[in-house]
PDB file of N, CA and C in Angstrom:
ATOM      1  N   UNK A   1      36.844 -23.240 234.068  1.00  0.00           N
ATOM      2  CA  UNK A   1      37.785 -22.626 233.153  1.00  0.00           C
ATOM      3  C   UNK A   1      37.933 -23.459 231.887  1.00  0.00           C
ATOM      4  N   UNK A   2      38.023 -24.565 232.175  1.00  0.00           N
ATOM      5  CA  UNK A   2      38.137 -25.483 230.982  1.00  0.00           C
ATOM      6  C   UNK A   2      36.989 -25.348 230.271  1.00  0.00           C
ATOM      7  N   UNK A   3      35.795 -25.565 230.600  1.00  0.00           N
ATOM      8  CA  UNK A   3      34.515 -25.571 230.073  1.00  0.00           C
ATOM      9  C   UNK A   3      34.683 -24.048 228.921  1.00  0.00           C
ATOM     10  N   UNK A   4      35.109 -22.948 229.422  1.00  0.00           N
ATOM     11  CA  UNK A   4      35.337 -21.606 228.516  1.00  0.00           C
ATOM     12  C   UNK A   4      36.223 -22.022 227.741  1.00  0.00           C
ATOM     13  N   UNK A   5      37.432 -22.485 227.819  1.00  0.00           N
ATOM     14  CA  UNK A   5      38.198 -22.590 226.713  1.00  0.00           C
ATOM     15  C   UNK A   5      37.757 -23.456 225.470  1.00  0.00           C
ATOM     16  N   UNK A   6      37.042 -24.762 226.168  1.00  0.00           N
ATOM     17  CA  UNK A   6      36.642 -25.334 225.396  1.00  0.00           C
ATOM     18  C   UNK A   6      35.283 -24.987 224.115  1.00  0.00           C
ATOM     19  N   UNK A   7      34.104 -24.032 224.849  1.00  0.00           N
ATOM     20  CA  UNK A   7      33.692 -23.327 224.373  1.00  0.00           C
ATOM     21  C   UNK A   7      34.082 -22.753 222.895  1.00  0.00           C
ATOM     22  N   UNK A   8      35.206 -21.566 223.823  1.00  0.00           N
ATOM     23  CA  UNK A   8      35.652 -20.798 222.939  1.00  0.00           C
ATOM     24  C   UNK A   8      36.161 -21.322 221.636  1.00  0.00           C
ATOM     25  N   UNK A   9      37.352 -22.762 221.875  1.00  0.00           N
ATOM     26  CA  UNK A   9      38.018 -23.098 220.739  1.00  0.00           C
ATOM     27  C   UNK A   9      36.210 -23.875 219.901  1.00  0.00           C
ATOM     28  N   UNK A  10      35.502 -24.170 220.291  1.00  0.00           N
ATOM     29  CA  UNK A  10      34.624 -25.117 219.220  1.00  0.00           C
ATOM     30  C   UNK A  10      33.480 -23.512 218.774  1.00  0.00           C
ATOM     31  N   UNK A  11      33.978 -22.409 219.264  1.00  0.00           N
ATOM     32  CA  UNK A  11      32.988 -21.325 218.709  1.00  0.00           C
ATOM     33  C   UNK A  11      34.037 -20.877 217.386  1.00  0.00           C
ATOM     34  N   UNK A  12      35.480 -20.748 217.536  1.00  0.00           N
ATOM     35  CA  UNK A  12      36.177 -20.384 216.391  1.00  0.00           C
ATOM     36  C   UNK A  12      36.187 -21.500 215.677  1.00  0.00           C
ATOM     37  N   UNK A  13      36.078 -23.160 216.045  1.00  0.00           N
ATOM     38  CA  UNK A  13      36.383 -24.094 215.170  1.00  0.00           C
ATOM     39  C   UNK A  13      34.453 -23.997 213.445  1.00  0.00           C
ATOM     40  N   UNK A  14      33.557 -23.565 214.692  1.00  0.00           N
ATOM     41  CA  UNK A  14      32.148 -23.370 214.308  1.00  0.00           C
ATOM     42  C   UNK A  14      32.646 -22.289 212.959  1.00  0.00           C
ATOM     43  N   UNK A  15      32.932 -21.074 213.591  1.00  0.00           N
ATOM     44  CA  UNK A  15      33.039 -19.741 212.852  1.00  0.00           C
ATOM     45  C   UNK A  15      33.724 -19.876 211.443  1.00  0.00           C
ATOM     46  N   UNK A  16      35.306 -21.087 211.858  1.00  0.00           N
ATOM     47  CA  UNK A  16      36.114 -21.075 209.980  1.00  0.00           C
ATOM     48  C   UNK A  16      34.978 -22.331 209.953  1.00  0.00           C
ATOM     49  N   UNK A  17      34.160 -23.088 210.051  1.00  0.00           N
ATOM     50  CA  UNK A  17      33.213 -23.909 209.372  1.00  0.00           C
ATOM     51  C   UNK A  17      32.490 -23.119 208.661  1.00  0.00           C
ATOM     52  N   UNK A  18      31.763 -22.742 209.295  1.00  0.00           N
ATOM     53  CA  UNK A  18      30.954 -21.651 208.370  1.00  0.00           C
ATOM     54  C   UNK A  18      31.540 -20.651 207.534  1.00  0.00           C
ATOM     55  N   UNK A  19      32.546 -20.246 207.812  1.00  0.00           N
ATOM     56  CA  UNK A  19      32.997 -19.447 206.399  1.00  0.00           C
ATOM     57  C   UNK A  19      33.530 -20.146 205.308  1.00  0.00           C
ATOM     58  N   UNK A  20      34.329 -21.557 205.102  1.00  0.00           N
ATOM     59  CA  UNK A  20      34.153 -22.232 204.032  1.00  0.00           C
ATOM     60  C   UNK A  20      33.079 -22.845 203.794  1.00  0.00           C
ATOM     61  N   UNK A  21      32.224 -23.114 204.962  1.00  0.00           N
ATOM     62  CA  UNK A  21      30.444 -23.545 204.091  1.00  0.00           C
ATOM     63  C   UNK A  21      30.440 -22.530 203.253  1.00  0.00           C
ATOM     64  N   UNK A  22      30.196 -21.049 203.138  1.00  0.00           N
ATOM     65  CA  UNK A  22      29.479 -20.056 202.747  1.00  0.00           C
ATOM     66  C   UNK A  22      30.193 -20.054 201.467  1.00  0.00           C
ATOM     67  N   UNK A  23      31.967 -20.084 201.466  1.00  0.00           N
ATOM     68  CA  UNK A  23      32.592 -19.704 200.027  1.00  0.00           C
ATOM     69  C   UNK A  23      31.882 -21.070 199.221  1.00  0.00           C
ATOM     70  N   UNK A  24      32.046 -22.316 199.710  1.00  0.00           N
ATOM     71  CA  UNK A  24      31.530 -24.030 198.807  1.00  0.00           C
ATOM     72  C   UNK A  24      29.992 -23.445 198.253  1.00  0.00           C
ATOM     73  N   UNK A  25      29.168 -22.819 199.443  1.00  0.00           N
ATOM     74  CA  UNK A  25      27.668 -23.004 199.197  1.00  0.00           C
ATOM     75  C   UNK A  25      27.470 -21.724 197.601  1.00  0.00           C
ATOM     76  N   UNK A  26      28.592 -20.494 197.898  1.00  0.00           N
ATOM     77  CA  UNK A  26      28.781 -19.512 196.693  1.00  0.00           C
ATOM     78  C   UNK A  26      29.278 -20.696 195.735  1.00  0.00           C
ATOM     79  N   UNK A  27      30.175 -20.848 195.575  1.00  0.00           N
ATOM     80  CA  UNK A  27      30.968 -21.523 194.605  1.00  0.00           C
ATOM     81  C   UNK A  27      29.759 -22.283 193.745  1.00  0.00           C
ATOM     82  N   UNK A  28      28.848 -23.362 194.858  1.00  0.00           N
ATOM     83  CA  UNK A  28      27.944 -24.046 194.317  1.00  0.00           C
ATOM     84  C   UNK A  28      26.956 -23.230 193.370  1.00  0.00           C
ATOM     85  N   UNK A  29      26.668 -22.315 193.500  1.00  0.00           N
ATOM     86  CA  UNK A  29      25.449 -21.325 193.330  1.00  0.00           C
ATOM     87  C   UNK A  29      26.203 -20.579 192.247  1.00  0.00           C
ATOM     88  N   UNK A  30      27.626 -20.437 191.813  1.00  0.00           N
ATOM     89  CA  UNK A  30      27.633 -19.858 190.619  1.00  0.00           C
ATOM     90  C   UNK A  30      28.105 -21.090 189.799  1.00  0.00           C
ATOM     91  N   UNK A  31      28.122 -22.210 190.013  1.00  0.00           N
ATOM     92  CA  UNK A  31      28.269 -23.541 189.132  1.00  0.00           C
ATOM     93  C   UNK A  31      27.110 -23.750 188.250  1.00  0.00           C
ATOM     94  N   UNK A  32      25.847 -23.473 189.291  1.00  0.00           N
ATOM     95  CA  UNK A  32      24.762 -23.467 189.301  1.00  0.00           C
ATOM     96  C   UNK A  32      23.982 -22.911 187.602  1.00  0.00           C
ATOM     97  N   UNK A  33      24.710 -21.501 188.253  1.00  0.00           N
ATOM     98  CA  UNK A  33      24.295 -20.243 187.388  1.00  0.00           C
ATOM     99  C   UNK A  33      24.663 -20.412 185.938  1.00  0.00           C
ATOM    100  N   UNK A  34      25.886 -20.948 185.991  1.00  0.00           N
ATOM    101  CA  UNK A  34      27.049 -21.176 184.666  1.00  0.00           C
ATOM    102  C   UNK A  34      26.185 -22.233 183.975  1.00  0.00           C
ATOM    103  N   UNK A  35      25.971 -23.393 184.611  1.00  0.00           N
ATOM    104  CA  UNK A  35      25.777 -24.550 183.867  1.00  0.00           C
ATOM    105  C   UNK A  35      24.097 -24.619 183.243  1.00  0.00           C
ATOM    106  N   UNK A  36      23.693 -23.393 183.795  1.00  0.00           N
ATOM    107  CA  UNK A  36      22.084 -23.032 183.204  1.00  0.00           C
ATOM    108  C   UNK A  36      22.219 -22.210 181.783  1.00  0.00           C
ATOM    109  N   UNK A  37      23.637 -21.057 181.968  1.00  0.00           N
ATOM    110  CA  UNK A  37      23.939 -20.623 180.502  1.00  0.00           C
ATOM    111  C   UNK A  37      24.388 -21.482 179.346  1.00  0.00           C
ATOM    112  N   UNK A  38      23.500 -20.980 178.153  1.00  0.00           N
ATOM    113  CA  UNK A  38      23.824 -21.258 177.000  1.00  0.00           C
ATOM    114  C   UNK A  38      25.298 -21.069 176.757  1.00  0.00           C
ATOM    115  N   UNK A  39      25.543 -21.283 175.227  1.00  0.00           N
ATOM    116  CA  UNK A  39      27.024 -21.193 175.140  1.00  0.00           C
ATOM    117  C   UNK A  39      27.471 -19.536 174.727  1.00  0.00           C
ATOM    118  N   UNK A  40      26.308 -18.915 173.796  1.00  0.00           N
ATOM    119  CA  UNK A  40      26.729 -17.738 173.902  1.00  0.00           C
ATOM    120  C   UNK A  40      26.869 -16.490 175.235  1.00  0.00           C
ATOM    121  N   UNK A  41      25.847 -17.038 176.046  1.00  0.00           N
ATOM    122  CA  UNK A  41      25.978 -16.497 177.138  1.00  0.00           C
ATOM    123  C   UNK A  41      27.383 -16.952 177.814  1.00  0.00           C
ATOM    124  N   UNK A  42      27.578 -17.720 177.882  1.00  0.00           N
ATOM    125  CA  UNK A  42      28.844 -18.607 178.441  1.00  0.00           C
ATOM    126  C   UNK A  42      30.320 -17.670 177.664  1.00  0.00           C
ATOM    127  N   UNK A  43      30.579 -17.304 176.768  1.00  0.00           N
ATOM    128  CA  UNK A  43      31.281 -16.530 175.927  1.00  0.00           C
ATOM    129  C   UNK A  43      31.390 -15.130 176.240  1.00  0.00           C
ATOM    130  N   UNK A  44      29.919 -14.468 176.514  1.00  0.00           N
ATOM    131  CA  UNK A  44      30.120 -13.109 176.687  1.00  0.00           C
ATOM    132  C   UNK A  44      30.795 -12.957 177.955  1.00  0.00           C
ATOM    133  N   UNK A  45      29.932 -13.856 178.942  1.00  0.00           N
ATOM    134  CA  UNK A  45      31.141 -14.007 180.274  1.00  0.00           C
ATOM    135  C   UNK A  45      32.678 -13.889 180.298  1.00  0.00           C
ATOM    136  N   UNK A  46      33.021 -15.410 179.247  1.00  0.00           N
ATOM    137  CA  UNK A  46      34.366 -15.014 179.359  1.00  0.00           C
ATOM    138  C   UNK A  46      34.767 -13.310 178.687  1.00  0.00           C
ATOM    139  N   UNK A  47      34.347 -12.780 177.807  1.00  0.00           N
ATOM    140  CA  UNK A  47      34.759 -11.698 177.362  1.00  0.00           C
ATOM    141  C   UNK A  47      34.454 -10.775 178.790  1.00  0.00           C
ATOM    142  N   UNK A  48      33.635 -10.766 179.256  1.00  0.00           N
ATOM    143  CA  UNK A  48      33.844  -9.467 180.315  1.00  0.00           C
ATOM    144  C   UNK A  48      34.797 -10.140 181.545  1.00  0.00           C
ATOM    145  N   UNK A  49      35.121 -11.200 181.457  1.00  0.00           N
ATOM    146  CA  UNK A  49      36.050 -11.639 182.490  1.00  0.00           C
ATOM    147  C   UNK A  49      37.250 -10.899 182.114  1.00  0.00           C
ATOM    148  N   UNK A  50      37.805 -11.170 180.706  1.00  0.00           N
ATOM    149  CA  UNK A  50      38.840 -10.750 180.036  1.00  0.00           C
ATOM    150  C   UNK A  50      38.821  -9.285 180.319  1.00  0.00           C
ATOM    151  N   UNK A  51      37.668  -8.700 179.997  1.00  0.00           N
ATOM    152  CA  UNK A  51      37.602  -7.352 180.271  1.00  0.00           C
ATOM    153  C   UNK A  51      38.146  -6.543 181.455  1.00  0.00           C
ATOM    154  N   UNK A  52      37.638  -7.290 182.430  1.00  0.00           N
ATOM    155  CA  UNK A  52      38.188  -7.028 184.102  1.00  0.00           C
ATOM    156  C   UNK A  52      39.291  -7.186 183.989  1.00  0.00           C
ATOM    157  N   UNK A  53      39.799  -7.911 183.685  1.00  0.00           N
ATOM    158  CA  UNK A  53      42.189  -8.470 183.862  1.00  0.00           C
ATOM    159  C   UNK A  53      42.145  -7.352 183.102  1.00  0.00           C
ATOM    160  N   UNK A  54      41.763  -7.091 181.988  1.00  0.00           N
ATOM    161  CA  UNK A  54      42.509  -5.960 181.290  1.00  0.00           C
ATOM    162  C   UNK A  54      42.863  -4.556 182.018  1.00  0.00           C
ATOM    163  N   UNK A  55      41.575  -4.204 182.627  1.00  0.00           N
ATOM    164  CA  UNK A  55      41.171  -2.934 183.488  1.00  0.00           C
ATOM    165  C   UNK A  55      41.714  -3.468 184.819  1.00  0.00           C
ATOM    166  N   UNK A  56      41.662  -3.951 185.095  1.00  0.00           N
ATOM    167  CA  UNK A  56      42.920  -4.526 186.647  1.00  0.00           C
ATOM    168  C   UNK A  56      44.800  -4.296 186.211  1.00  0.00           C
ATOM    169  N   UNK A  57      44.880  -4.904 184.644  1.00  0.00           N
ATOM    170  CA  UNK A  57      46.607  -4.893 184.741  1.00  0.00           C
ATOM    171  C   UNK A  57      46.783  -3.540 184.179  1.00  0.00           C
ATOM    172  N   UNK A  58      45.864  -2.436 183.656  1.00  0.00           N
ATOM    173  CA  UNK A  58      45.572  -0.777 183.125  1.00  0.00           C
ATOM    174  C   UNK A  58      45.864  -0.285 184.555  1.00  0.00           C
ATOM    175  N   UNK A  59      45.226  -0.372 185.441  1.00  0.00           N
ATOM    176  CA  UNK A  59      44.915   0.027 186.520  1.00  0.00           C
ATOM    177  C   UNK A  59      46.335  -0.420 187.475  1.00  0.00           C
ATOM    178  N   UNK A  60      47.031  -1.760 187.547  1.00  0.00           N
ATOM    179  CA  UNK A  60      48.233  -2.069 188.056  1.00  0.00           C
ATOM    180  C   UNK A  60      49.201  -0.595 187.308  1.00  0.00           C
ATOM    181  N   UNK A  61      49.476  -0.762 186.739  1.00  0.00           N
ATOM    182  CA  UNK A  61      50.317  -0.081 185.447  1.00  0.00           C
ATOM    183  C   UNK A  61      50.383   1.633 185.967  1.00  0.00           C
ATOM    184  N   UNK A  62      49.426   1.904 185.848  1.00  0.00           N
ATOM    185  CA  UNK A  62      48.963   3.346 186.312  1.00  0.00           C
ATOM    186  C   UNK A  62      49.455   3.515 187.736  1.00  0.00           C
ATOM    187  N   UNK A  63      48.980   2.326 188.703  1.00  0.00           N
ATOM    188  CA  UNK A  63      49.488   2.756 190.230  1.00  0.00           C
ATOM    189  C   UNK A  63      51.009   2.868 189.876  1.00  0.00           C
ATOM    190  N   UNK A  64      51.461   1.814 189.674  1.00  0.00           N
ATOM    191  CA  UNK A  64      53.031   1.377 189.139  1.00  0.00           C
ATOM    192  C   UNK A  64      53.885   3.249 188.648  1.00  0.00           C
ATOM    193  N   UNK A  65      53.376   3.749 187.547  1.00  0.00           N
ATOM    194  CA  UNK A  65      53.457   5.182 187.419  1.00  0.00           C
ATOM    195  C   UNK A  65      53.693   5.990 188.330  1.00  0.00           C
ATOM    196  N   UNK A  66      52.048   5.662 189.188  1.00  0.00           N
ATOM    197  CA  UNK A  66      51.523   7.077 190.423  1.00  0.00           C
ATOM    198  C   UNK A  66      52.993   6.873 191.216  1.00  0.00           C
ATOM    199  N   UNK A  67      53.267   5.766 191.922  1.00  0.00           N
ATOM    200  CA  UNK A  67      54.072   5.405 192.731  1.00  0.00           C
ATOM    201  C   UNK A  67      55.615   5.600 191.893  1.00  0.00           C
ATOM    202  N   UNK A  68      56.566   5.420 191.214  1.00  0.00           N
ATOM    203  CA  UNK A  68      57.217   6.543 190.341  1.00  0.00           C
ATOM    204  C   UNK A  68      57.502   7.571 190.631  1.00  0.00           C
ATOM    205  N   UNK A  69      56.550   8.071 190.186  1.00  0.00           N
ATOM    206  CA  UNK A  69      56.225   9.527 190.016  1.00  0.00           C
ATOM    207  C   UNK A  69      56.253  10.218 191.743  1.00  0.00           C
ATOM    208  N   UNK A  70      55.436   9.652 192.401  1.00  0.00           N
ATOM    209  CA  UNK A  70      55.504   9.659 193.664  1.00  0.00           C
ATOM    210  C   UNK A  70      57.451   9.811 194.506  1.00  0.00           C
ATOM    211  N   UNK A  71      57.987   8.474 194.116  1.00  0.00           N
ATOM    212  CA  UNK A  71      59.136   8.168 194.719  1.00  0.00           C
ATOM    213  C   UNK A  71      59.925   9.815 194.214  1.00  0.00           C
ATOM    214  N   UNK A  72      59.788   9.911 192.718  1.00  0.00           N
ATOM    215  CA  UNK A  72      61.069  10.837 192.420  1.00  0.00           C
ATOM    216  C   UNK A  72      60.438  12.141 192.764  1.00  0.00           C
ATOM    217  N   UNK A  73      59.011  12.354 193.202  1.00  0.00           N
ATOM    218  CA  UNK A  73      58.564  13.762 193.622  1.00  0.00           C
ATOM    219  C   UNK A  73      59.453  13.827 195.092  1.00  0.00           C
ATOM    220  N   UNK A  74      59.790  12.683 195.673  1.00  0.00           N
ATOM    221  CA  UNK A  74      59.713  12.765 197.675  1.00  0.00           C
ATOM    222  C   UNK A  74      61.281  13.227 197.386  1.00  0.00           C
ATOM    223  N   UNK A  75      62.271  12.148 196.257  1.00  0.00           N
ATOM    224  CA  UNK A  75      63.546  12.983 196.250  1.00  0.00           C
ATOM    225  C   UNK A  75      63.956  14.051 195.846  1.00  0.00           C
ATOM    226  N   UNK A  76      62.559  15.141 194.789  1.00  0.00           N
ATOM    227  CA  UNK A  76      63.185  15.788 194.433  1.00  0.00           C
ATOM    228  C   UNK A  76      62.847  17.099 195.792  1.00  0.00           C
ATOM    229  N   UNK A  77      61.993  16.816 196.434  1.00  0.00           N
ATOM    230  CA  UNK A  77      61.673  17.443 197.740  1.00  0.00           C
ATOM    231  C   UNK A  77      62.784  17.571 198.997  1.00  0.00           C
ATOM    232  N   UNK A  78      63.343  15.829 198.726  1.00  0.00           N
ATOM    233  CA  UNK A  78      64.361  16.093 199.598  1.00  0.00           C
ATOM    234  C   UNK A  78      65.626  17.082 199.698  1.00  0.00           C
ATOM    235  N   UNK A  79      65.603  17.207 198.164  1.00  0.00           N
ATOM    236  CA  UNK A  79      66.918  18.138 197.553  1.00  0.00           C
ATOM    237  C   UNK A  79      66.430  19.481 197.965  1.00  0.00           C
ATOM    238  N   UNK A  80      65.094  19.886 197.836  1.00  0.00           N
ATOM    239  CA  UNK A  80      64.925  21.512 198.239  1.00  0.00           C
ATOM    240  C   UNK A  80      64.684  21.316 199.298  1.00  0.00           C
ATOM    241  N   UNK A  81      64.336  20.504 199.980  1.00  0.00           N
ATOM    242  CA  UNK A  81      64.777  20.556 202.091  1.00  0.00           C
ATOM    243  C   UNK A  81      66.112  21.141 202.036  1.00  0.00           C
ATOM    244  N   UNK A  82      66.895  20.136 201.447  1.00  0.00           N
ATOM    245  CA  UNK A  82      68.462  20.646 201.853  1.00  0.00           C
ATOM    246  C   UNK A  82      68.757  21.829 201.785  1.00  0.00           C
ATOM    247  N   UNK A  83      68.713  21.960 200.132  1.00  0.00           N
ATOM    248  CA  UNK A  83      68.575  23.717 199.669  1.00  0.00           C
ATOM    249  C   UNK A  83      68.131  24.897 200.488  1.00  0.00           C
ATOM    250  N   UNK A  84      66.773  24.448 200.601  1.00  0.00           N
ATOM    251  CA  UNK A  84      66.377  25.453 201.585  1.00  0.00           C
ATOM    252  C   UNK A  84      66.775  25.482 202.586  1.00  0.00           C
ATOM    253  N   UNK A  85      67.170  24.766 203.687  1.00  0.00           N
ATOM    254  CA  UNK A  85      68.257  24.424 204.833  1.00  0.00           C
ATOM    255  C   UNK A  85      69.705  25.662 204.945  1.00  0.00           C
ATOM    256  N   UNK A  86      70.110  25.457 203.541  1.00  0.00           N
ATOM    257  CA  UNK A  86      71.448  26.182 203.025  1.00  0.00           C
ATOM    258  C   UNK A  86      71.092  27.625 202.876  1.00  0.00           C
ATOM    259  N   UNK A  87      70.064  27.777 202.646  1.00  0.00           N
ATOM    260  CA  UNK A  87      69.601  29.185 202.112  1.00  0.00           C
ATOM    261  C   UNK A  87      69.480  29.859 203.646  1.00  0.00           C
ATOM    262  N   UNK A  88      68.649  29.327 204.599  1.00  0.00           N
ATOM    263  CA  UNK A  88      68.491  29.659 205.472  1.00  0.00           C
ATOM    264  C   UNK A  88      69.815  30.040 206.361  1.00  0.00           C
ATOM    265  N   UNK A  89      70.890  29.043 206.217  1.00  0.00           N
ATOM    266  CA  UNK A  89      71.909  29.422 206.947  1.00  0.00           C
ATOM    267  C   UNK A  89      72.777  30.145 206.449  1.00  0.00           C
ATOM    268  N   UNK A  90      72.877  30.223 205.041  1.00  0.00           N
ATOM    269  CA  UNK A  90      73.484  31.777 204.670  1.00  0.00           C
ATOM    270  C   UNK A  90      72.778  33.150 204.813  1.00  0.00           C
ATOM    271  N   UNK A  91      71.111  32.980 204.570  1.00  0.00           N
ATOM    272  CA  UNK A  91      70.857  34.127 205.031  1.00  0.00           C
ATOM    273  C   UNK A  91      71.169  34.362 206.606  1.00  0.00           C
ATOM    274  N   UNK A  92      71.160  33.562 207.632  1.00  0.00           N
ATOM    275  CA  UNK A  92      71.719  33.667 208.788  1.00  0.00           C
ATOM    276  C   UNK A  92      72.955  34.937 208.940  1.00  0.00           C
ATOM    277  N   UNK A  93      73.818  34.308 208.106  1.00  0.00           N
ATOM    278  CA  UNK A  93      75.458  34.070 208.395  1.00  0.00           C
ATOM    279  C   UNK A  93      75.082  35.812 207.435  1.00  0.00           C
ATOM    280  N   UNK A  94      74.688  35.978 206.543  1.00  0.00           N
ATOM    281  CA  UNK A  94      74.718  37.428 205.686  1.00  0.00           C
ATOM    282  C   UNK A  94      74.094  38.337 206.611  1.00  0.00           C
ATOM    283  N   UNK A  95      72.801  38.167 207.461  1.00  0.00           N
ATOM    284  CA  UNK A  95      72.296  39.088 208.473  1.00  0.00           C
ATOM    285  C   UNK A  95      73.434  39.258 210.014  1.00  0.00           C
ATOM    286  N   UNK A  96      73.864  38.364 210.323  1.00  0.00           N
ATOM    287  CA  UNK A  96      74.795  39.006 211.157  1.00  0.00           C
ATOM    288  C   UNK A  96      76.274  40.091 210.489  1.00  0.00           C
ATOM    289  N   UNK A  97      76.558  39.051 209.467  1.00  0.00           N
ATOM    290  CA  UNK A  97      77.664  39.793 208.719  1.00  0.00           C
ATOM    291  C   UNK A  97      77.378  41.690 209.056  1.00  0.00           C
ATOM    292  N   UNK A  98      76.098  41.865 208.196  1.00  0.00           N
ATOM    293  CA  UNK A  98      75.382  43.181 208.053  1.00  0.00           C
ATOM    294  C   UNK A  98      75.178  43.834 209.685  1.00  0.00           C
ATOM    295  N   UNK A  99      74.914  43.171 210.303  1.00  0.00           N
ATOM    296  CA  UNK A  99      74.892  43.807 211.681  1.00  0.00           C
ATOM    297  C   UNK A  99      76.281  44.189 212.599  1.00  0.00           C
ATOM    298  N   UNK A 100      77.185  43.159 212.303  1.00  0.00           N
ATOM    299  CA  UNK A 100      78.858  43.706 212.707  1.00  0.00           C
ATOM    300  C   UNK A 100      79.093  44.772 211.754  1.00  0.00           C
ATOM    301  N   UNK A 101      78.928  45.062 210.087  1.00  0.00           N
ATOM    302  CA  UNK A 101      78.641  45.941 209.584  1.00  0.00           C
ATOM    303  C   UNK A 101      78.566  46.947 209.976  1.00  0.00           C
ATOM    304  N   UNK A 102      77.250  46.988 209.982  1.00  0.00           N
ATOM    305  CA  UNK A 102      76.369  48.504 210.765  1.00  0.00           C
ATOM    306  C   UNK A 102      77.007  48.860 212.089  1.00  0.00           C
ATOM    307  N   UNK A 103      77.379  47.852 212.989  1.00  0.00           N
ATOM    308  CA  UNK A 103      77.967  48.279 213.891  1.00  0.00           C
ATOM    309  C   UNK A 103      79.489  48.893 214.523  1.00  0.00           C
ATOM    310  N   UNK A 104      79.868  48.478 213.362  1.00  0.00           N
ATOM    311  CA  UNK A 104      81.640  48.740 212.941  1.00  0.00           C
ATOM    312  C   UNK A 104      81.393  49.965 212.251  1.00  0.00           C
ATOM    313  N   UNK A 105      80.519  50.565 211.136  1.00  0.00           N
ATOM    314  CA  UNK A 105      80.677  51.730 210.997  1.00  0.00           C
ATOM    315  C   UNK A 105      79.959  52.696 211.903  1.00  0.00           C
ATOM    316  N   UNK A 106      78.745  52.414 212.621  1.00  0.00           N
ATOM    317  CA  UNK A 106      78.738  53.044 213.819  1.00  0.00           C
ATOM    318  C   UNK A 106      78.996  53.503 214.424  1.00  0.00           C
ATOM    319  N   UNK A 107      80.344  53.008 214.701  1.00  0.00           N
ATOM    320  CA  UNK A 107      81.778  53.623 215.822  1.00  0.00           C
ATOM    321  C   UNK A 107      82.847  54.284 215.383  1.00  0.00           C
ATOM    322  N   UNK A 108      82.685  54.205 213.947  1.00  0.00           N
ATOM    323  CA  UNK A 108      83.681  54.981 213.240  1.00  0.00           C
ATOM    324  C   UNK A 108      83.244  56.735 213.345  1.00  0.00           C
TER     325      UNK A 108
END
């Protein structure tokens, strides 16, 4: 039993090894990449970096809206639940009315 546990913990201790090897060994490999670009190349980068935040906080902004827009659609739904709720129980309350009605002059 011990022998499995022990196993097990040095297979997950293995598994987060290797996944910060892999982010260091990336990391290394775009250090790599960077420090081979010139400076104008180095520039256009930052500009499409900039580009992305822009289209990420466009894109925040917009959900920010959807969700809004969203919240005051669910309350204004909630209000015609009710409504309709009310409608239903007066038409209730008006169809029997009409049937003691009909049935009261019936007997007349």
């Amino acid at each position: 039993m011990a022998k499995k546990e022990n196993n097990v913990a040095s297979e997950s201790e293995s598994e987060s090894k290797s996944e910060s090897e892999y982010e260091s060994d990336d990391d290394d490999e775009i250090d790599q990449h960077l420090t081979r670009l010139n400076k104008k190349d180095k520039l256009m980068m930052l500009k499409f970096i900039e580009k992305i935040g822009e289209q990420n906080e466009t894109k925040e902004e917009l959900l920010i809206k959807k969700i809004k827009c969203l919240e005051k659609l669910t309350k204004e739904h909630e209000k015609l639940k009710c409504s309709h709720a009310s409608l239903v129980k007066s038409y209730e309350n008006l169809s029997i009315e009409q049937t003691h009605t009909i049935n009261s002059l019936s007997c007349v």
